[in-house]
Protein backbone atom coordinates (compact mmCIF):
# COMPACT_ATOMS: atom_id res chain seq x y z
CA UNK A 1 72.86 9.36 128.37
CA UNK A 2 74.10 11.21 131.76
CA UNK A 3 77.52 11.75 131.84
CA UNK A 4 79.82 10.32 135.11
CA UNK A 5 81.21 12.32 136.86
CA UNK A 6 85.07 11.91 137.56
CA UNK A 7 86.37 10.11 139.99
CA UNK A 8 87.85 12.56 142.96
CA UNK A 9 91.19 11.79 143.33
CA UNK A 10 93.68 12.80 146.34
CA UNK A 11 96.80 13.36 144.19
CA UNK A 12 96.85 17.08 145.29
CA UNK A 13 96.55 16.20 148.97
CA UNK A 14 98.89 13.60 148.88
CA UNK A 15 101.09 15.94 147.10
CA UNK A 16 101.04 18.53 149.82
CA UNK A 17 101.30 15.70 152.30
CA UNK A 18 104.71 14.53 151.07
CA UNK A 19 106.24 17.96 151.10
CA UNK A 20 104.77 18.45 155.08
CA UNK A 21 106.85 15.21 156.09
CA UNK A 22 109.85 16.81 154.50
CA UNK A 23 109.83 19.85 157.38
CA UNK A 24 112.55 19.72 159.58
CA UNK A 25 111.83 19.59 163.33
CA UNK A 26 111.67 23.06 164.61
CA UNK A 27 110.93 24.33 161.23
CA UNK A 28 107.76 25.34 159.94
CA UNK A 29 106.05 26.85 156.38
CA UNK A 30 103.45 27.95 155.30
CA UNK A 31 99.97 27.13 153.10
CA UNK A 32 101.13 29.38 150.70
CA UNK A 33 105.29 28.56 150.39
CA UNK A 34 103.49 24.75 150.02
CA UNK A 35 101.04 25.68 147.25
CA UNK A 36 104.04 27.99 145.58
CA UNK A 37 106.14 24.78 145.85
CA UNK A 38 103.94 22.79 143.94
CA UNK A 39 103.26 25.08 140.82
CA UNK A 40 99.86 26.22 142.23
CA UNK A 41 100.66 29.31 143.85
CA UNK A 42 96.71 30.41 144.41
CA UNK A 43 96.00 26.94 145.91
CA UNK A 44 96.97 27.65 149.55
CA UNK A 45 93.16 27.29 150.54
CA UNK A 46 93.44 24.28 149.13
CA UNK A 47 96.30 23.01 151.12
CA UNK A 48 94.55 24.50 154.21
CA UNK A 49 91.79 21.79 153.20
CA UNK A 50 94.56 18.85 152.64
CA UNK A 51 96.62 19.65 156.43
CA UNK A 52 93.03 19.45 157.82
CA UNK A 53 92.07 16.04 156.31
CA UNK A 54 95.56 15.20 157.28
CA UNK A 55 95.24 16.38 161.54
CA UNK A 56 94.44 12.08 162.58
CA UNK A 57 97.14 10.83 160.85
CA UNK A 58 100.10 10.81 163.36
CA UNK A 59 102.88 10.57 160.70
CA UNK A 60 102.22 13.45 158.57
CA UNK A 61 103.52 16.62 161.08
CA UNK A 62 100.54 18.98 160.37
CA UNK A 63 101.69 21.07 163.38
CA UNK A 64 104.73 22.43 161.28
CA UNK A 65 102.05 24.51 158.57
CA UNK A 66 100.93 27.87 159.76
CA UNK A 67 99.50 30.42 157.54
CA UNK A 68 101.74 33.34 156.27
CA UNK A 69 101.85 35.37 159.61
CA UNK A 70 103.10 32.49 161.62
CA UNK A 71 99.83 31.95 163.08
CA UNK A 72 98.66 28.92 164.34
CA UNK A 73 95.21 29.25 162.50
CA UNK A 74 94.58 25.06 161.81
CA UNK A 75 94.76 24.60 165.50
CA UNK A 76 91.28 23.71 166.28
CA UNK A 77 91.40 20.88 163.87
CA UNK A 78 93.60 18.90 166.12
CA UNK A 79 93.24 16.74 169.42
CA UNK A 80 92.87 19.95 171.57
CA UNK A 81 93.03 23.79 170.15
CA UNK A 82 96.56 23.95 172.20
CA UNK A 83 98.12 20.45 170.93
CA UNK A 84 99.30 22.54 168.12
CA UNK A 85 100.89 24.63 170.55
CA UNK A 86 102.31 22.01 172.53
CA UNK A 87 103.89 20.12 169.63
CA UNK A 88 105.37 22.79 168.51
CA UNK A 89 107.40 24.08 172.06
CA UNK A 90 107.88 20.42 171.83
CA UNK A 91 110.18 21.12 169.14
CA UNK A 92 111.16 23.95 170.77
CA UNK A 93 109.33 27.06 168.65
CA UNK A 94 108.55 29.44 171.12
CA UNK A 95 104.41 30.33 170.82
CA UNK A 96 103.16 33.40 171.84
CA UNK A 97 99.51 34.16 171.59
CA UNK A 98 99.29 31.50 168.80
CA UNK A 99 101.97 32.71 166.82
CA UNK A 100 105.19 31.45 165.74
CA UNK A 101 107.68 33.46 167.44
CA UNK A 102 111.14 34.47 165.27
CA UNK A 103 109.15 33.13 162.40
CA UNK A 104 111.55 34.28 159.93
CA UNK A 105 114.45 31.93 161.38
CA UNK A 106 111.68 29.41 162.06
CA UNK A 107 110.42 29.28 158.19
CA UNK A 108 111.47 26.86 155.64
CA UNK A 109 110.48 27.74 152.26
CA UNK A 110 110.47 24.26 150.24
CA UNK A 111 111.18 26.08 147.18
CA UNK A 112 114.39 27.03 148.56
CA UNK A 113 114.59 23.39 150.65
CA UNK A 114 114.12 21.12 148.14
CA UNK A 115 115.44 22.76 144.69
């Protein structure tokens, strides 16, 4: 008898999801401070994986996740490589060669946010 294989499920994704519609406008965090945030610290690759399946839907503010640098390194999974620039001085971070400027003041750290 071959065994079934178990059903994917999106939990994770979902998971990381919620916490990127909790950024504040003009804030922004990082894979890692989101996989940290929910217990699975070595996971950031993984939330890398959930902002990209999450670029076409308008509500969840995948512009606000850079990686650890302040580097805009999902933009070419939006509209346009520079929308993630654009929403961004939209909120009125200051991009410089596709990195977060004042990225220290600019980070919020969900493990600090929402304990």
């Amino acid at each position: 008898m071959k065994k079934k294989k178990p059903a994917v499920t999106f939990s994770f994704f979902e998971n990381v999801w919620e916490v990127v519609m909790l950024i504040p406008k003009g804030r922004v965090t990082s894979y890692g401070a989101i996989a940290r945030y929910l217990g699975t610290g070595m996971s950031s690759r993984m939330v890398g994986w959930a902002m990209n399946a999450a670029h076409t839907n308008k509500k969840i503010p995948a512009h606000r996740v850079v990686n650890r640098l302040g580097l805009l390194t999902g933009k070419h999974h939006f509209e346009t490589p520079s929308t993630m620039k654009k929403r961004l001085e939209e909120e009125g971070i200051n991009v410089k060669k596709d990195q977060v400027q004042d990225f220290k003041a600019r980070f919020w750290d969900p493990t600090k946010e929402l304990l």
